[in-house]
Protein backbone atom coordinates (compact mmCIF):
# COMPACT_ATOMS: atom_id res chain seq x y z
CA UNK A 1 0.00 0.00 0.00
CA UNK A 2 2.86 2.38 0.76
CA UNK A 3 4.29 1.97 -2.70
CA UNK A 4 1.24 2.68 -4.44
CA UNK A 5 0.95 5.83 -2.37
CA UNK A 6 4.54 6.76 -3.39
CA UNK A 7 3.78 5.75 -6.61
CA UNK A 8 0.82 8.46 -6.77
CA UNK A 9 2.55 10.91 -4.91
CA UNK A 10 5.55 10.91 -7.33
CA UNK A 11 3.46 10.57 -10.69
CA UNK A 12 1.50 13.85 -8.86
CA UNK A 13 4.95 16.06 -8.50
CA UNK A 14 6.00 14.66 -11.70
CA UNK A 15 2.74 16.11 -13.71
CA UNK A 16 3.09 19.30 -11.83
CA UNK A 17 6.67 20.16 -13.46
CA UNK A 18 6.72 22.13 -16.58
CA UNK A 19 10.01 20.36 -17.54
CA UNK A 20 12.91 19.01 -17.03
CA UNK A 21 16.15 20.31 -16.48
CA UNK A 22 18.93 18.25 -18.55
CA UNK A 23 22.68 18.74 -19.56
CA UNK A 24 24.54 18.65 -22.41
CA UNK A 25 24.89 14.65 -22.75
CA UNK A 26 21.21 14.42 -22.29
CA UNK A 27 20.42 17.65 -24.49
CA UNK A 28 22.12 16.02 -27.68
CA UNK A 29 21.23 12.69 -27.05
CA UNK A 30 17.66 13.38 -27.70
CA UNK A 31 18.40 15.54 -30.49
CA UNK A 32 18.27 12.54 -32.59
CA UNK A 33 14.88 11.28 -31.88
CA UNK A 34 12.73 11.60 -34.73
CA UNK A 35 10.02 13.92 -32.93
CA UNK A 36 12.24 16.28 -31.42
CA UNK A 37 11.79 19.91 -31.31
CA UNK A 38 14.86 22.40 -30.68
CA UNK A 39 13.24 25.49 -29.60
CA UNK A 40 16.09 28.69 -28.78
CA UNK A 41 13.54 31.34 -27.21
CA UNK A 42 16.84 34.01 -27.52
CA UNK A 43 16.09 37.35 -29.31
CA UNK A 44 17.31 36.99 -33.31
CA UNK A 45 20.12 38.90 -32.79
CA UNK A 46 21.38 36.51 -29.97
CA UNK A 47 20.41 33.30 -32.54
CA UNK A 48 22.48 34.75 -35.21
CA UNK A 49 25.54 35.13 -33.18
CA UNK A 50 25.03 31.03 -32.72
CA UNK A 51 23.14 28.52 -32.07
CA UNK A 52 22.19 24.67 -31.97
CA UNK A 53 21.78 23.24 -35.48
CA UNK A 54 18.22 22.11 -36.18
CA UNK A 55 17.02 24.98 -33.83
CA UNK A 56 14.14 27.19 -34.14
CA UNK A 57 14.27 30.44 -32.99
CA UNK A 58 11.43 31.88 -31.09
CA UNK A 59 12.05 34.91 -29.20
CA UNK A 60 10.14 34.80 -26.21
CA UNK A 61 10.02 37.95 -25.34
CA UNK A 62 7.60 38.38 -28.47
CA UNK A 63 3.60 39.08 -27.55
CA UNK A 64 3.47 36.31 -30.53
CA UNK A 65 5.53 33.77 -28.70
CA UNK A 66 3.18 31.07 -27.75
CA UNK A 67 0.85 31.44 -31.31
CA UNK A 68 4.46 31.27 -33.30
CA UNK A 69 5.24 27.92 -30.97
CA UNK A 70 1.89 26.41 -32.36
CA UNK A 71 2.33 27.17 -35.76
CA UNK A 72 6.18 25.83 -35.87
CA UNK A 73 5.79 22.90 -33.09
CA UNK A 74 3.73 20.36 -32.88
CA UNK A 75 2.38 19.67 -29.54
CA UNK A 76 2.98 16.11 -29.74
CA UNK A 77 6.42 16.51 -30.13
CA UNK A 78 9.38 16.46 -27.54
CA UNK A 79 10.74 19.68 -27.39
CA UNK A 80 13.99 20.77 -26.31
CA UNK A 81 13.83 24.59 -25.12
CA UNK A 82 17.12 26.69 -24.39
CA UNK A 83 18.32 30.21 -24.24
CA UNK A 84 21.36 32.16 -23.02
CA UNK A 85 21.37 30.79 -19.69
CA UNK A 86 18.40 28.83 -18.61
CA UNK A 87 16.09 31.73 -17.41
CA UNK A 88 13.65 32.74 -20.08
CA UNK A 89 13.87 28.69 -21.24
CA UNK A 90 12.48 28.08 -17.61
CA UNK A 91 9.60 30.75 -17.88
CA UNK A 92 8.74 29.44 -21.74
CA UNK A 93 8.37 25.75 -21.00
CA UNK A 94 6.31 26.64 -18.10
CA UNK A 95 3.94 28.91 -20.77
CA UNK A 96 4.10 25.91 -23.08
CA UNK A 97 3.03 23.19 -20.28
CA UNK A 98 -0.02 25.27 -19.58
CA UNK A 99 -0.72 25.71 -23.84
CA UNK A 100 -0.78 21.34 -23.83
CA UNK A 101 2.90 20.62 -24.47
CA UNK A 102 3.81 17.41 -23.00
CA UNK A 103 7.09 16.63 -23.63
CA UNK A 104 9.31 19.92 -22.25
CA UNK A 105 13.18 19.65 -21.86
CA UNK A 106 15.07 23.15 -20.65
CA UNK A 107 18.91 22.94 -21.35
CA UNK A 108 20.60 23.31 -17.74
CA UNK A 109 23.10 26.81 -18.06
CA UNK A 110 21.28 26.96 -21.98
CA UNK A 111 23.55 28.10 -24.59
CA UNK A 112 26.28 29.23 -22.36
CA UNK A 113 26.67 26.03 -21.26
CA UNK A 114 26.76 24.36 -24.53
């Protein structure tokens, strides 16, 4: 009886996070999964200085952000969200938990870190 409990409590806290916070390894490991999203939420001037290949920039500080995410991602898809440092990826895979997204993976120390 206790495990089911546990069980229940941790499937709870688990549907309560808006994502996951993974590094590097983890980051480009997924990458190669066929329904994987790479969402950079930098501004455009901060994606043309560099970024992941295969990434699609969204700024998030745009008032489109969220209607441009539906348009470009699928909400099926696993998407893997990072920015300069991990902030503003934090605060957009929250907004895209509460728009349906599943499947939300935030790049620990984002770009910096890559």
């Amino acid at each position: 009886m206790r495990k089911i409990v546990l069980l229940i409590a941790l499937s709870i806290s688990f549907i309560g996070c808006s994502q996951t916070k993974i590094d590097k390894v983890k980051f480009t490991s997924l990458m190669k999964n066929q329904n994987t999203k790479i969402l950079d939420v930098r501004t455009p001037s901060e994606f043309a200085d560099g970024h992941i290949q295969g990434a699609v920039n969204i700024n998030y500080f745009s008032d489109q952000f969220l209607s441009i995410c539906e348009k470009k991602i699928p909400k099926n898809a696993t998407v893997l969200v990072y920015c300069a440092a991990g902030g503003r990826s934090e605060q957009a895979c929250r907004l895209l938990k509460k728009a349906g997204y599943q499947v939300l993976y935030d790049l620990k120390g984002g770009y910096d870190a890559w």
